[in-house]
Protein backbone atom coordinates (compact mmCIF):
# COMPACT_ATOMS: atom_id res chain seq x y z
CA UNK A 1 7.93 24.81 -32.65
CA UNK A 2 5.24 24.03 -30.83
CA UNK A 3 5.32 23.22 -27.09
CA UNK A 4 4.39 19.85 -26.24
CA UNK A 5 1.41 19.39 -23.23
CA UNK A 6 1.44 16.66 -21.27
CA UNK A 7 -1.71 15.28 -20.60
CA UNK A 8 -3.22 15.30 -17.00
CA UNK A 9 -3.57 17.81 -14.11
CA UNK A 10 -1.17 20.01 -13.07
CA UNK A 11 -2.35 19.33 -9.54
CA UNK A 12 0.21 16.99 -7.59
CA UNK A 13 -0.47 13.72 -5.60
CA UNK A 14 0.79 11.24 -3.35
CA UNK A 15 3.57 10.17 -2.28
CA UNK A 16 3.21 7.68 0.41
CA UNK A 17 6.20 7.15 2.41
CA UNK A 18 4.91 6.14 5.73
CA UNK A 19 6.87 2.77 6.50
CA UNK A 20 4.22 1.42 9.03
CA UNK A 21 1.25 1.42 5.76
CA UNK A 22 3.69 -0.98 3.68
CA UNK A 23 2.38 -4.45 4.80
CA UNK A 24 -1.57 -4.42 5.25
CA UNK A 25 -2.80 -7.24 7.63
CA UNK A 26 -3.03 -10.44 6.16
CA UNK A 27 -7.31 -11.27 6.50
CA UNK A 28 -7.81 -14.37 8.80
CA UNK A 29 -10.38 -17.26 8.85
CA UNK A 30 -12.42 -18.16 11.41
CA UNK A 31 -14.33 -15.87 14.06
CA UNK A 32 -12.06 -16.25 16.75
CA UNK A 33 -8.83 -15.52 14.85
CA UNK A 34 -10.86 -12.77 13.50
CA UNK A 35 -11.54 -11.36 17.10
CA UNK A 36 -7.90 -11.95 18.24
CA UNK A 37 -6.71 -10.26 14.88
CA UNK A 38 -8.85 -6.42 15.20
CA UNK A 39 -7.96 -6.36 19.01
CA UNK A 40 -3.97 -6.16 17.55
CA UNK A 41 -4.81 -4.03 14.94
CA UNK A 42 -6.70 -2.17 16.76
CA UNK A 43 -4.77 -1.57 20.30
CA UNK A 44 -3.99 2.10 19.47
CA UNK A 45 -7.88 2.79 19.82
CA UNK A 46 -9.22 0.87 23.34
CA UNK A 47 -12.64 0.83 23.41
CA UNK A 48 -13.18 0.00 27.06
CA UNK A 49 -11.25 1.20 30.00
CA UNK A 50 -9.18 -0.75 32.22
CA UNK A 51 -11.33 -2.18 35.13
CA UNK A 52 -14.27 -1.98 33.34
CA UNK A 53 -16.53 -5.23 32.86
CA UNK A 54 -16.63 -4.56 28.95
CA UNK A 55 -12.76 -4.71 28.43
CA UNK A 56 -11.98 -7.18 30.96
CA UNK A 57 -14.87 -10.06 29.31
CA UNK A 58 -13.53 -8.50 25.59
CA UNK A 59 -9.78 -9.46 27.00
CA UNK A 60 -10.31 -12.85 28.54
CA UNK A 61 -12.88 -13.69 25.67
CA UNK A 62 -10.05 -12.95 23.15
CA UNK A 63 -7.04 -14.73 25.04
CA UNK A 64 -8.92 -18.07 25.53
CA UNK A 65 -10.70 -17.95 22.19
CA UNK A 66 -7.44 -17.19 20.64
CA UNK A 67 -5.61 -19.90 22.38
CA UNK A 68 -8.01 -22.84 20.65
CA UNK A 69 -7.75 -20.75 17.24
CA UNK A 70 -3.61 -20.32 16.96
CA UNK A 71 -3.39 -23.88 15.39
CA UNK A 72 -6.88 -23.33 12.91
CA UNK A 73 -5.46 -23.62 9.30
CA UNK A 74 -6.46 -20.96 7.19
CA UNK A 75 -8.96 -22.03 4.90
CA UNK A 76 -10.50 -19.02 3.27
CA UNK A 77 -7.40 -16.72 2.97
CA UNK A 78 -7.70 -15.40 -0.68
CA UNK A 79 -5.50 -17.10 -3.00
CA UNK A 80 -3.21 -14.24 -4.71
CA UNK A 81 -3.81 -13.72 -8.40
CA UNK A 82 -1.78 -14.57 -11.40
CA UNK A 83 -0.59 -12.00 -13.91
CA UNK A 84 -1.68 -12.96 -17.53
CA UNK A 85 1.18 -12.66 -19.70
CA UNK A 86 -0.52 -10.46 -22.05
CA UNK A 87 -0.98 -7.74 -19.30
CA UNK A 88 2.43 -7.93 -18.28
CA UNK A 89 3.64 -7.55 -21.52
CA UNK A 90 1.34 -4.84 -22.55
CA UNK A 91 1.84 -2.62 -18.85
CA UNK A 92 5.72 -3.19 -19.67
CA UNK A 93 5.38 -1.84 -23.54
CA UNK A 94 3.26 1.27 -21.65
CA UNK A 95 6.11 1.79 -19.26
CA UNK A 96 8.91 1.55 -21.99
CA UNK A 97 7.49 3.65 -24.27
CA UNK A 98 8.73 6.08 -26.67
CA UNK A 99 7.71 9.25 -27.66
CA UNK A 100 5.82 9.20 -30.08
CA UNK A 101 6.20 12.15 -32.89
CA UNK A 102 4.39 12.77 -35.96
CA UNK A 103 5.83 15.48 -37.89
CA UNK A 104 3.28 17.22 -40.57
CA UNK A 105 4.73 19.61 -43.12
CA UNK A 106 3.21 22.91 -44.97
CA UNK A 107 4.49 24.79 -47.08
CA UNK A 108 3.69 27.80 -45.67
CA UNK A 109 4.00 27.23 -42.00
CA UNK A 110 7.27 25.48 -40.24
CA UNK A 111 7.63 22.29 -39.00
CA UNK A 112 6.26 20.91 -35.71
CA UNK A 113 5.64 18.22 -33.96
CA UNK A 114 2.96 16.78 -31.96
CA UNK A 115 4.56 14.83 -28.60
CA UNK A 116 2.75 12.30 -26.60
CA UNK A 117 3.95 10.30 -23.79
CA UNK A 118 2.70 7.51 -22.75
CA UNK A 119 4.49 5.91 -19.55
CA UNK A 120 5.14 8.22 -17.44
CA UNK A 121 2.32 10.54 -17.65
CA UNK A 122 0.13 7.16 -17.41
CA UNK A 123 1.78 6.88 -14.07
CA UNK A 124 1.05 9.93 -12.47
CA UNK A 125 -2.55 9.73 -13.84
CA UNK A 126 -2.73 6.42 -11.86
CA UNK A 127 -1.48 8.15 -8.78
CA UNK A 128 -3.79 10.80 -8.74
CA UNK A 129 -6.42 8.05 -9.04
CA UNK A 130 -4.59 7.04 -5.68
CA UNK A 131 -4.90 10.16 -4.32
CA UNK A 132 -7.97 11.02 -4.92
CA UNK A 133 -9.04 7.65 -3.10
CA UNK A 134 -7.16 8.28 -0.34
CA UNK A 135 -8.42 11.88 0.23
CA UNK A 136 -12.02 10.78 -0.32
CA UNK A 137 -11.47 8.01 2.66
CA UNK A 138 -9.68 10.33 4.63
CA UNK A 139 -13.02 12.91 4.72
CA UNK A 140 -15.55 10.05 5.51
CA UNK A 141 -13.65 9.45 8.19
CA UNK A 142 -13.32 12.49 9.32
CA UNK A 143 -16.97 13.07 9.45
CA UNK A 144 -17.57 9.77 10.58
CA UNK A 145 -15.37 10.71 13.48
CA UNK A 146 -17.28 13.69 13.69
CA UNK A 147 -20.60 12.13 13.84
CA UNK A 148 -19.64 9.46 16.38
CA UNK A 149 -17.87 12.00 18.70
CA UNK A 150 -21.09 14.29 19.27
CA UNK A 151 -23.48 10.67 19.32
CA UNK A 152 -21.34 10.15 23.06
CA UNK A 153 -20.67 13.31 23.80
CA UNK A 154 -24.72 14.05 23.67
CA UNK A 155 -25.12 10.20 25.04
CA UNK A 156 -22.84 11.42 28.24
CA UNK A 157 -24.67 14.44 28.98
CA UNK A 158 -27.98 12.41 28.65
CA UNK A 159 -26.61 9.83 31.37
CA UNK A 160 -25.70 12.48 33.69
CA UNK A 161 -28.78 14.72 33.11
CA UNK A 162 -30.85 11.61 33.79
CA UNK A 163 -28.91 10.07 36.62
CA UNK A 164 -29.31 13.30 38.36
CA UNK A 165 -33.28 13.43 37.94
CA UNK A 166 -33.42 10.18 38.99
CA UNK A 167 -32.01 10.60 42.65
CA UNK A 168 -34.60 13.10 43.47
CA UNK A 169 -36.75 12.04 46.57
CA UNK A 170 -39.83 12.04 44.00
CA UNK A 171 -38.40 9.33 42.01
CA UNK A 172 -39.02 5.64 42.71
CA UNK A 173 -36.07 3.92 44.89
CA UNK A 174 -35.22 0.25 45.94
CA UNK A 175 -34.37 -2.56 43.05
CA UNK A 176 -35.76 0.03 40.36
CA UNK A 177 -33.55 2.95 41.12
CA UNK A 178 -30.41 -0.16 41.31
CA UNK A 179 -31.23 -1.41 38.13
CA UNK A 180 -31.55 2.35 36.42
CA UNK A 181 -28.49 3.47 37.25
CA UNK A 182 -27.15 0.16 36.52
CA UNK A 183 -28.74 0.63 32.70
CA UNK A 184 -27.19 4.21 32.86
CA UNK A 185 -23.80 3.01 33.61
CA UNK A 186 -24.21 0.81 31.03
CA UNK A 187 -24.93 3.42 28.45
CA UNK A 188 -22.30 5.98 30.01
CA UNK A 189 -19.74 2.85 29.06
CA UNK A 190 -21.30 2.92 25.54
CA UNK A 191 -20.49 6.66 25.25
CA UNK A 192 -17.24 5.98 26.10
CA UNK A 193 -16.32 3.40 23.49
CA UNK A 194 -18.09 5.64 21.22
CA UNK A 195 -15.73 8.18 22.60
CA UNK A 196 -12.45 5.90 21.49
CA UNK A 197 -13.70 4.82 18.30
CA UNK A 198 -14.04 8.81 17.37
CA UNK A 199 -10.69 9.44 18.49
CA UNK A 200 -9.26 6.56 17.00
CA UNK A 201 -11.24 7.65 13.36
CA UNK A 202 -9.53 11.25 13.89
CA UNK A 203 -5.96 9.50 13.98
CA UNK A 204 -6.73 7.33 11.26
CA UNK A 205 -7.61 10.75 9.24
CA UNK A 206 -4.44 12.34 10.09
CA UNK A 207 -2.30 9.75 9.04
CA UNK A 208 -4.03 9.62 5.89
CA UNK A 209 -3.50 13.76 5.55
CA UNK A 210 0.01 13.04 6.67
CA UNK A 211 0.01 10.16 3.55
CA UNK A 212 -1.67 12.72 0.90
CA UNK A 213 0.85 15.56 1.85
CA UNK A 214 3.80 13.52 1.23
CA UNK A 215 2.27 11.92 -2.18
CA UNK A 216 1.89 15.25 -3.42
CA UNK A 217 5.05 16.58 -2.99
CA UNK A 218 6.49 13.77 -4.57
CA UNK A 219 4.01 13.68 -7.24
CA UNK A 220 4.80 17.53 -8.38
CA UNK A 221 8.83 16.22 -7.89
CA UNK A 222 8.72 13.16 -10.70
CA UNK A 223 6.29 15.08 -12.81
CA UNK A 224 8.57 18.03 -13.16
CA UNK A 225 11.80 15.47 -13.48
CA UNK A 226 10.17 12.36 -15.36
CA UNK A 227 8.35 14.60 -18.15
CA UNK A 228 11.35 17.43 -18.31
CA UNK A 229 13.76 14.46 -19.30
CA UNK A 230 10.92 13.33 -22.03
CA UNK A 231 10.70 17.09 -23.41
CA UNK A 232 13.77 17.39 -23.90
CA UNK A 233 14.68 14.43 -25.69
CA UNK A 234 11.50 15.24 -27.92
CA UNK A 235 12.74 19.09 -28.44
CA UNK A 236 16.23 17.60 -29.33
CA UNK A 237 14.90 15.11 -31.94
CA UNK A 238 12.48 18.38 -33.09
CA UNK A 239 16.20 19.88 -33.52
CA UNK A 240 17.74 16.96 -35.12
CA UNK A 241 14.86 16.91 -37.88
CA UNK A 242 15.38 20.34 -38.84
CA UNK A 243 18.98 20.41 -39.16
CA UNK A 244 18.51 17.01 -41.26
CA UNK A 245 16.11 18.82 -43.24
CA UNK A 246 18.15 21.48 -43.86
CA UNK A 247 21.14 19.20 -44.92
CA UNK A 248 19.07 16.82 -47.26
CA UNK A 249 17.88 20.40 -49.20
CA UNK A 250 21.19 21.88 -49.09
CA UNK A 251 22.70 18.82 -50.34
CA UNK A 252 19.97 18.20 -53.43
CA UNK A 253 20.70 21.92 -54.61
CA UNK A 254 24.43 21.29 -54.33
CA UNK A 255 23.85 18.13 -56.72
CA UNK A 256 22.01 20.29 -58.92
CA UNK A 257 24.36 23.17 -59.61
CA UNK A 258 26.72 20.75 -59.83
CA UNK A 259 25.13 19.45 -62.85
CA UNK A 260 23.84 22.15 -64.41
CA UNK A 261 19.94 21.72 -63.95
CA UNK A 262 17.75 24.58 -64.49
CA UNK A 263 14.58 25.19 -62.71
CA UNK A 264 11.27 26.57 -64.45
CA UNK A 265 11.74 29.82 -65.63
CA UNK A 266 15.26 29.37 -66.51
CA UNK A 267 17.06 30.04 -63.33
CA UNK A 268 20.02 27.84 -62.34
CA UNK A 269 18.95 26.26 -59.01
CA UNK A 270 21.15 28.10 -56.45
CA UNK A 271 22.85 31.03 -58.33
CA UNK A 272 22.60 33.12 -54.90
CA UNK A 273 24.35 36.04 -56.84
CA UNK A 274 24.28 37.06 -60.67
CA UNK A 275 27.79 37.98 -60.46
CA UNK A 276 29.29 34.65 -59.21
CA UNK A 277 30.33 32.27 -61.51
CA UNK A 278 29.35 28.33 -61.46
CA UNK A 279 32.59 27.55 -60.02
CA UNK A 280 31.92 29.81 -57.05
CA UNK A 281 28.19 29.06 -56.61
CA UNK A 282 29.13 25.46 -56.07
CA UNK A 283 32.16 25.92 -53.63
CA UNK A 284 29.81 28.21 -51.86
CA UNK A 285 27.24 25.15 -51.64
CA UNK A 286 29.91 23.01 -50.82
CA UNK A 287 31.05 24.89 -47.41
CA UNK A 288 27.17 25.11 -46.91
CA UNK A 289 26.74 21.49 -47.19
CA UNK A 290 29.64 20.50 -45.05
CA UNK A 291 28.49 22.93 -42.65
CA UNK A 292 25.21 20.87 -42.15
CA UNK A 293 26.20 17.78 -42.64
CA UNK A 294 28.56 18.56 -39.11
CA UNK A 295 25.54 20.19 -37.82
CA UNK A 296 23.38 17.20 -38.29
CA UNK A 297 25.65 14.55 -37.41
CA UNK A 298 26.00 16.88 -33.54
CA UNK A 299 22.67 16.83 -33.26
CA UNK A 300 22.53 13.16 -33.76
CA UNK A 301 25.24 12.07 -31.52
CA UNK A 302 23.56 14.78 -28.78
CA UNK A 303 20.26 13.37 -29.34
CA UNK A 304 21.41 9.70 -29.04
CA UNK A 305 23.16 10.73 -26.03
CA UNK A 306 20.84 12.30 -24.04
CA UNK A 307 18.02 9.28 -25.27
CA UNK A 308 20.28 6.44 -24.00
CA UNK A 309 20.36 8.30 -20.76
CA UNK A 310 16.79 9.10 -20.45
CA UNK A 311 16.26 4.76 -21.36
CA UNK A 312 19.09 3.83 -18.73
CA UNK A 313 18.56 6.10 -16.26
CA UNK A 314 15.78 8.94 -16.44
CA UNK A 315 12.82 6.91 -17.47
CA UNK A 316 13.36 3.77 -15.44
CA UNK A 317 14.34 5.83 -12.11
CA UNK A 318 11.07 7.78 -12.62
CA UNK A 319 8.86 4.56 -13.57
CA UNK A 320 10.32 3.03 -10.46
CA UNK A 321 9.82 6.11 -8.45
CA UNK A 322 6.11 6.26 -9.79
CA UNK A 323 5.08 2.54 -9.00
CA UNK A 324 6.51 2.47 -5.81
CA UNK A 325 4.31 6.10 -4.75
CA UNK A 326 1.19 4.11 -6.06
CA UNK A 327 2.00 0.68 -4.74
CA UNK A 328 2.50 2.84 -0.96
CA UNK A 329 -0.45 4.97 -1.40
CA UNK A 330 -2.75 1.94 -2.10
CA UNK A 331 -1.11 -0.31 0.46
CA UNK A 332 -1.40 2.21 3.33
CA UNK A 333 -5.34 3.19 2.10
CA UNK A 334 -6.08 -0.73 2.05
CA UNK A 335 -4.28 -1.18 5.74
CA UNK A 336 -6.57 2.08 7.12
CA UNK A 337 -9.82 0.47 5.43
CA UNK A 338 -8.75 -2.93 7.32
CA UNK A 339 -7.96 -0.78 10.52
CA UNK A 340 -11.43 0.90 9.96
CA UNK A 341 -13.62 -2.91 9.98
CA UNK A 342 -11.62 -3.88 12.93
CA UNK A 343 -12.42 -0.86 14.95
CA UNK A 344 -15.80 -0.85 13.58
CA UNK A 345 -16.33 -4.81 15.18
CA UNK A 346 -14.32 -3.94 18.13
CA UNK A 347 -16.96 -1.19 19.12
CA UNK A 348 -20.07 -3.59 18.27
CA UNK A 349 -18.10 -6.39 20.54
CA UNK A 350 -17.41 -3.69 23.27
CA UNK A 351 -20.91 -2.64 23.43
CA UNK A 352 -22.22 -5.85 23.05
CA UNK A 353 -19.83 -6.70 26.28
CA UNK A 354 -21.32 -4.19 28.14
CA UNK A 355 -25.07 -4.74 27.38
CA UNK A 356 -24.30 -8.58 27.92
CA UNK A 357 -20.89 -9.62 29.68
CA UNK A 358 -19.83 -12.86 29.45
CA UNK A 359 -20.25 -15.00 32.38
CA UNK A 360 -17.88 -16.20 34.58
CA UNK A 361 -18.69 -19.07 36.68
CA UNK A 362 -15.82 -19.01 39.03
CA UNK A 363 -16.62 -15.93 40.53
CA UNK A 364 -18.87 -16.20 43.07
CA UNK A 365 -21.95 -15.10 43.89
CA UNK A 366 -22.20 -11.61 44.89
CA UNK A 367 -18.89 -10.55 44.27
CA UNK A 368 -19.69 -7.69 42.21
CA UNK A 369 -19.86 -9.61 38.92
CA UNK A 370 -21.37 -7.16 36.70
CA UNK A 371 -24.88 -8.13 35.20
CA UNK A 372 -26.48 -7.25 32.20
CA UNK A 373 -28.92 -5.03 30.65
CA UNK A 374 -31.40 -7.32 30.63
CA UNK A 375 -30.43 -9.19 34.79
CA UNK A 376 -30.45 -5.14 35.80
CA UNK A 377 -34.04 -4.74 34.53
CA UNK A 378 -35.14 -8.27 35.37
CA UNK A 379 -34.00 -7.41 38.74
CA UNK A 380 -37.05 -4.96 39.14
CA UNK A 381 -39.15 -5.84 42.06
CA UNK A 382 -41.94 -3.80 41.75
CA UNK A 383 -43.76 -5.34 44.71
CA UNK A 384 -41.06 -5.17 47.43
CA UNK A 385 -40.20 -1.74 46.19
CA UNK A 386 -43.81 -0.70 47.05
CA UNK A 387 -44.18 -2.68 50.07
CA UNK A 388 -40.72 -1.55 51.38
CA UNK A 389 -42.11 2.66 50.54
CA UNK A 390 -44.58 1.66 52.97
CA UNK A 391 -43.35 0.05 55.33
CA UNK A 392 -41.03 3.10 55.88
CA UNK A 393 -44.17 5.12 56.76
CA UNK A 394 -44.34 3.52 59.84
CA UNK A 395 -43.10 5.45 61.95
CA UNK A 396 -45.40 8.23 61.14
CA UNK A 397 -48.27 6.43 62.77
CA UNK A 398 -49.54 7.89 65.64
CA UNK A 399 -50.31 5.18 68.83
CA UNK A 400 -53.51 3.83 68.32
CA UNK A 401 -56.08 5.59 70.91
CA UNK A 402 -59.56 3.79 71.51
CA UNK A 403 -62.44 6.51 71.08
CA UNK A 404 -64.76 6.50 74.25
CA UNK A 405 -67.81 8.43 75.24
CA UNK A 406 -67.04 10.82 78.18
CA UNK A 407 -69.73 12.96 79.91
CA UNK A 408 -69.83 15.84 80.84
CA UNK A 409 -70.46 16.23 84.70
C-alpha cells in the first residue's frame, strides 16, 4: 500500500489566540471622529510628552473636536457583504468532504490507492497564507521601527550638537539666537515623537511574533490530529477493499468447484491438492469463504465506525479549530494594520502640533504660549540684534580727548 501525502508544507502556522486582536476597530466617518478614534487606539504609543505644547493642543484639539462629532451619523462606514449562496454552498461541500479514493488494479502489482483530502488540508493551506501575511507585516514593521528609531536618535544628537555650537560667544545672539533654539526645541520634540512611534512599531512587532508563535504551534497540532483521523479512515477503507476482494474471489471459486467448472487446460478451479477429493476441496472453500466473509463484514463495521466518528466529531472539531486560527490570525493582522494608520496620523498630527500649535485665545499675552516655527523665525530682528551688539560696545570707548597743539618751551 502506498502511503498517502498530504498536500502542503510540513512547516506549521498560526494560531492566533491573543483575545485583545478579536474585534478590530470599527473605521469612522468624518475627520474629527477620525482624530478622536487613533488617539484611543493609539494611547499605548504617546507621541508627545506631558507638558509639552504638542500633546497638550493634540489633547484639547481632540476633546472639543470630539465633543461636536459624538452625535455625527456614520455615513461612509462600509456596508458588510453578503455571502452568495453558491459560495456558501460550495466552501461547505470543501469543508465536508470525503476522501476521495481511486483504486487502479494490475495484475502484476497489488492494489493501492491514491488519497486526497480536500477540507482540511485546504484549511491549513489557508492558514499558512495567514501566516505568511502576518510574518511579512510583522518584519516591515520591524524595520520600519528600525528606520524611524535611528531618524530621532541621529535628529537628537543633531539638536544637541547644534544647540551647543550655537551658544558660543562667536555666534549671533538677541531675537536670532531665541528663535534658533526655539526651532531646535521644536525639532528635539519631533525626535521625540519619532522616538514613540519607533517604540510603539517594536510592540506592535512583538505582538505579532507573539501571534505567529502561537499559530504555529497550533497549526503543527490540527495538522497532525485533523489529517491522522483522515489517514486512517482512508488506510481502513484500503483494508476493507482488500478483504472484500479477497471474499468476492474466494467466493466465485467456491461457486465453481461447486459446480464442476474446469478452467483452460483442464484443471478444476481450486483443487489445492491432487489427493483431495471434490467433497473436501469444497468444504475446504467453504471454511475459507466463511472465514472472509467474517473478515469483511469486521472490517466494514470498523470502518463505518471509525468514519461516523471522524464526520461527528474528528472532522468538524478540526474544521472548527482551523477557521477559528484563520478568522484570529486575520482579525488580529487587520487590527495591527489599523493600529499602524492611526499611529502613522498621530505622528503627522503631533509634529504638525509642534511646528504649528493651535492657538489659544484665552491665554494671554506673554504667558509662555508656545509659538510656531514660522512666529520663532518671523520673530528675527535682524536690525535690533545688530544695533543692540553695538550698543554693548559702549563701554569700551575711551572719553573723548580734544587734540591741541602744545609747544615746546
Amino acid at each position: 500500500m502506498a502511503e498517502a501525502r498530504p498536500s502542503g508544507d510540513d512547516d506549521a502556522l498560526p494560531y492566533a489566540q491573543q483575545q485583545h486582536h478579536r474585534e478590530p476597530s470599527s473605521s469612522l466617518t468624518t475627520d474629527e471622529s477620525k482624530l478622536l478614534h487613533l488617539e484611543t487606539v493609539a494611547s499605548g504609543a504617546d507621541i508627545s510628552s506631558d507638558g509639552k505644547q504638542s500633546g497638550e493642543g493634540l489633547d484639547r484639539t481632540l476633546s472639543e473636536q470630539g465633543q461636536s462629532s459624538a452625535t455625527a451619523p456614520s455615513t461612509n462606514e462600509p456596508a458588510r457583504s453578503t455571502v452568495d449562496p453558491t459560495i456558501a454552498k460550495h466552501v461547505s461541500d470543501v469543508l465536508s468532504s470525503e476522501v476521495e479514493t481511486t483504486v487502479p488494479v494490475s495484475h502484476v502489482h497489488l492494489v493501492w490507492l491514491n488519497i486526497t483530502f480536500v477540507g482540511i488540508p485546504t484549511l491549513l493551506s489557508r492558514l499558512k497564507q495567514s501566516v505568511a501575511s502576518a510574518k511579512e507585516f510583522a518584519m516591515f514593521l520591524k524595520k520600519r521601527s528600525i528606520i524611524e528609531d535611528d531618524h530621532a536618535q541621529s535628529l537628537r544628537k543633531l539638536c544637541r550638537s547644534t544647540q551647543d555650537n550655537s551658544r558660543r560667544p562667536e555666534h549671533r545672539q538677541g531675537t536670532f539666537s531665541r528663535s534658533y533654539d526655539e526651532m531646535i526645541f521644536i525639532h528635539d520634540r519631533m525626535a521625540e515623537n519619532g522616538a514613540h512611534f519607533a517604540a510603539s512599531l517594536h510592540q506592535m512587532h512583538e505582538e505579532l511574533l507573539e501571534l505567529i508563535a502561537n499559530g504555529e504551534r497550533g497549526r503543527k497540532m490540527w495538522k497532525a490530529n485533523g489529517l491522522a483521523a483522515e489517514q486512517k479512515v482512508a488506510d481502513l477503507e484500503q483494508v476493507m477493499r482488500k478483504s472484500k476482494t479477497k471474499y468476492d474471489s474466494l467466493a466465485e471459486e467456491y461457486d465453481r468447484t461447486r459446480t464442476g467448472e474446469v478452467k483452460q487446460g483442464g484443471k478444476v478451479l481450486g483443487a489445492f491438492k491432487a489427493h483431495k477429493s471434490a467433497a473436501q476441496q469444497e468444504e475446504d472453500l467453504l471454511r475459507k469463504v466463511q472465514t472472509a466473509d467474517h473478515t469483511y463484514q469486521n472490517h466494514v463495521q470498523t470502518l463505518q465506525n471509525e468514519k461516523a466518528h471522524l464526520e461527528k466529531l474528528a472532522r468538524p472539531e478540526a474544521v472548527k479549530a482551523l477557521r477559528e486560527l484563520i478568522t484570529e490570525t486575520d482579525a488580529a493582522v487587520t487590527l495591527q494594520m489599523q493600529k499602524f494608520a492611526a499611529l502613522n496620523e498621530k505622528l503627522l498630527l503631533g509634529n504638525g502640533l509642534v511646528v504649528s500649535p493651535f492657538k489659544n485665545n484665552q491665554a494671554p499675552e506673554g504667558a509662555g504660549k508656545p509659538r510656531s516655527l514660522r512666529q520663532a523665525v518671523a520673530a528675527i530682528d535682524n536690525e535690533k540684534d545688530m544695533n543692540d551688539y553695538v550698543a554693548g560696545q559702549h563701554g569700551k570707548i575711551q572719553p573723548y580727548s580734544e587734540v591741541r597743539y602744545e609747544r615746546n618751551p
